[in-house]
Protein backbone atom coordinates (compact mmCIF):
# COMPACT_ATOMS: atom_id res chain seq x y z
CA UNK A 1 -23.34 -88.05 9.31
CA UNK A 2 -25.80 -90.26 11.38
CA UNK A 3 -29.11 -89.82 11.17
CA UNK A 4 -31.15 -91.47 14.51
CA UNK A 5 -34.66 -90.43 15.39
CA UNK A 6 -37.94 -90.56 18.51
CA UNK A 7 -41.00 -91.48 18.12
CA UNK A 8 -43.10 -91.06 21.11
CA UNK A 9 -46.44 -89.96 22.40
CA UNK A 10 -46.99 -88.71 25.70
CA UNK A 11 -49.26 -86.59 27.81
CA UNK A 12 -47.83 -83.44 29.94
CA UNK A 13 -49.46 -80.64 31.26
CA UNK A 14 -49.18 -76.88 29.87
CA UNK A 15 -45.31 -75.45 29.96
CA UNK A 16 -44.07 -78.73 32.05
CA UNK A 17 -40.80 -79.88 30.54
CA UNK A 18 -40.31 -83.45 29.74
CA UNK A 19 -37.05 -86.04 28.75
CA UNK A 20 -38.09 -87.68 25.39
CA UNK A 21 -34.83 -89.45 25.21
CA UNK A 22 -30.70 -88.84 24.98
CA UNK A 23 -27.75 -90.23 23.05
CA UNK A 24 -24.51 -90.71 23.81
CA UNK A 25 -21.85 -90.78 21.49
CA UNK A 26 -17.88 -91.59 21.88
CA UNK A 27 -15.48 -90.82 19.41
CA UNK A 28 -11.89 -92.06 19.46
CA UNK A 29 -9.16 -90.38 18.29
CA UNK A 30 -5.46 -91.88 17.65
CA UNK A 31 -2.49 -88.97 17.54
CA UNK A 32 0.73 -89.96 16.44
CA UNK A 33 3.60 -87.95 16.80
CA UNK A 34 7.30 -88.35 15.58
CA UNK A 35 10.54 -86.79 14.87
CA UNK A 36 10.98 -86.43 11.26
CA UNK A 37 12.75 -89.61 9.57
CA UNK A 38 14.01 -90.82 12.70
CA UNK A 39 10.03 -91.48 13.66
CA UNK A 40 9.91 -94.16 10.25
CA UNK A 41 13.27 -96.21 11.00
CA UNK A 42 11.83 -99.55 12.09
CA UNK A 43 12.07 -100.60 15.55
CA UNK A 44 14.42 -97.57 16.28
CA UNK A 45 11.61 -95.05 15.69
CA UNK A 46 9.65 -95.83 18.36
CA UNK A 47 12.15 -94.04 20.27
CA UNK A 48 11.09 -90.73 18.25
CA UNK A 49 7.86 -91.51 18.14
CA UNK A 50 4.71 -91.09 20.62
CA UNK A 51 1.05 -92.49 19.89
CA UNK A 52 -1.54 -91.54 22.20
CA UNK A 53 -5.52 -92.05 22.12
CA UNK A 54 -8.28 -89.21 22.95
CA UNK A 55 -11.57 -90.21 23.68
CA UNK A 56 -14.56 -87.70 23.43
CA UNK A 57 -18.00 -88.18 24.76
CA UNK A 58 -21.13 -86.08 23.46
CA UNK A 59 -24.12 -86.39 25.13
CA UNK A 60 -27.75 -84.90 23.18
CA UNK A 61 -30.47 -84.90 25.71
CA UNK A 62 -33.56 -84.23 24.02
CA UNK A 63 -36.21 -81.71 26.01
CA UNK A 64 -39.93 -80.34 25.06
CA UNK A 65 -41.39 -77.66 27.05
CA UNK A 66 -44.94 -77.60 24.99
CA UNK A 67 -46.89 -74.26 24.96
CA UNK A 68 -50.82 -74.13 24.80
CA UNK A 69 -52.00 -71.31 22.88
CA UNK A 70 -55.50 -70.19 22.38
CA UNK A 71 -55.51 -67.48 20.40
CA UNK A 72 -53.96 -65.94 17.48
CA UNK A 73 -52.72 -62.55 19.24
CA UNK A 74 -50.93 -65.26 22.02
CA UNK A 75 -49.52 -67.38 18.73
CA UNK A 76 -47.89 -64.30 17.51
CA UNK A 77 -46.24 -62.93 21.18
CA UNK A 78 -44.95 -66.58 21.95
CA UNK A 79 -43.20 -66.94 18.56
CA UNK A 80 -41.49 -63.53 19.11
CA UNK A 81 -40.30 -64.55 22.75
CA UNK A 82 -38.88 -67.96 21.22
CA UNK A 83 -37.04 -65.78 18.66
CA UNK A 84 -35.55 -63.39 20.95
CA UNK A 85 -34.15 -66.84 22.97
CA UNK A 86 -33.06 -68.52 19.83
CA UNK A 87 -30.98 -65.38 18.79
CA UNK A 88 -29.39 -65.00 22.93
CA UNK A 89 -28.97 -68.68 22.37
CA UNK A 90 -26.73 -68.25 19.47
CA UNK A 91 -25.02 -64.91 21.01
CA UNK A 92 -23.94 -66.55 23.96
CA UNK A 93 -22.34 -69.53 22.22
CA UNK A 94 -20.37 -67.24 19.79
CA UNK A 95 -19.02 -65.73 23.36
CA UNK A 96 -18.20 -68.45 24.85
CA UNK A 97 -14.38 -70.07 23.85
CA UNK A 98 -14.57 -73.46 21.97
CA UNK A 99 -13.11 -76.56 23.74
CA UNK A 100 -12.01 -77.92 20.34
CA UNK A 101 -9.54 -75.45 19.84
CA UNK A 102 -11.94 -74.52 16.87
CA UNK A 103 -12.32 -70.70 16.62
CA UNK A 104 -15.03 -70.59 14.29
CA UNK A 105 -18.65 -71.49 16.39
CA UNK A 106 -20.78 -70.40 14.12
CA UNK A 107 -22.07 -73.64 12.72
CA UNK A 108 -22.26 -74.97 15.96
CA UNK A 109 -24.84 -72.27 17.40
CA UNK A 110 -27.44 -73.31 14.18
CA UNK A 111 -26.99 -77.05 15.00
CA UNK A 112 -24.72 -78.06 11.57
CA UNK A 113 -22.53 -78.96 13.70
């Protein structure tokens, strides 16, 4: 697991979104596939054999929408709302069908993923 961080400061205005930063990330696979035996006879098994590469981009794009909040009634109300969107969040990705071919999503929507 990689572990890569930001450290920034900078000045925005109540509820404005900014960019902090992104990564980018590309992962390359190699898939081999063969006919049983006849795949592992030298130079003749590269007839019964095909090796192909996948490549797979990910792209994290880091965004902070800051919330000013004066009082303690407010603190309470905005927490709730975020919770509310957290748990649609996490709904909507268990709906939605994997691109993977991985059926189980449910590390992915808490970000263990």
């Amino acid at each position: 697991m990689f572990n890569r961080q930001i450290t920034s400061r900078v000045t925005v205005k109540d509820k404005r979104t900014i960019v902090l930063g992104g990564l980018i990330r590309d992962d390359t696979t190699t898939i081999e596939k063969k006919v049983p035996i006849l795949g592992d006879i030298p130079l003749l098994g590269l007839l019964f054999k095909k090796k192909s590469k996948q490549t797979t981009r990910t792209n994290l794009m880091i965004f902070i929408t800051p919330h000013i909040v004066t009082e303690d009634e407010a603190i309470g109300t905005a927490t709730e709302q975020r919770k509310k969107a957290q748990e649609t969040f996490e709904e909507d990705v268990q709906k939605t069908p994997p691109k993977d071919g991985k059926k189980d999503r449910s590390k992915r929507a808490k970000g263990k993923n």
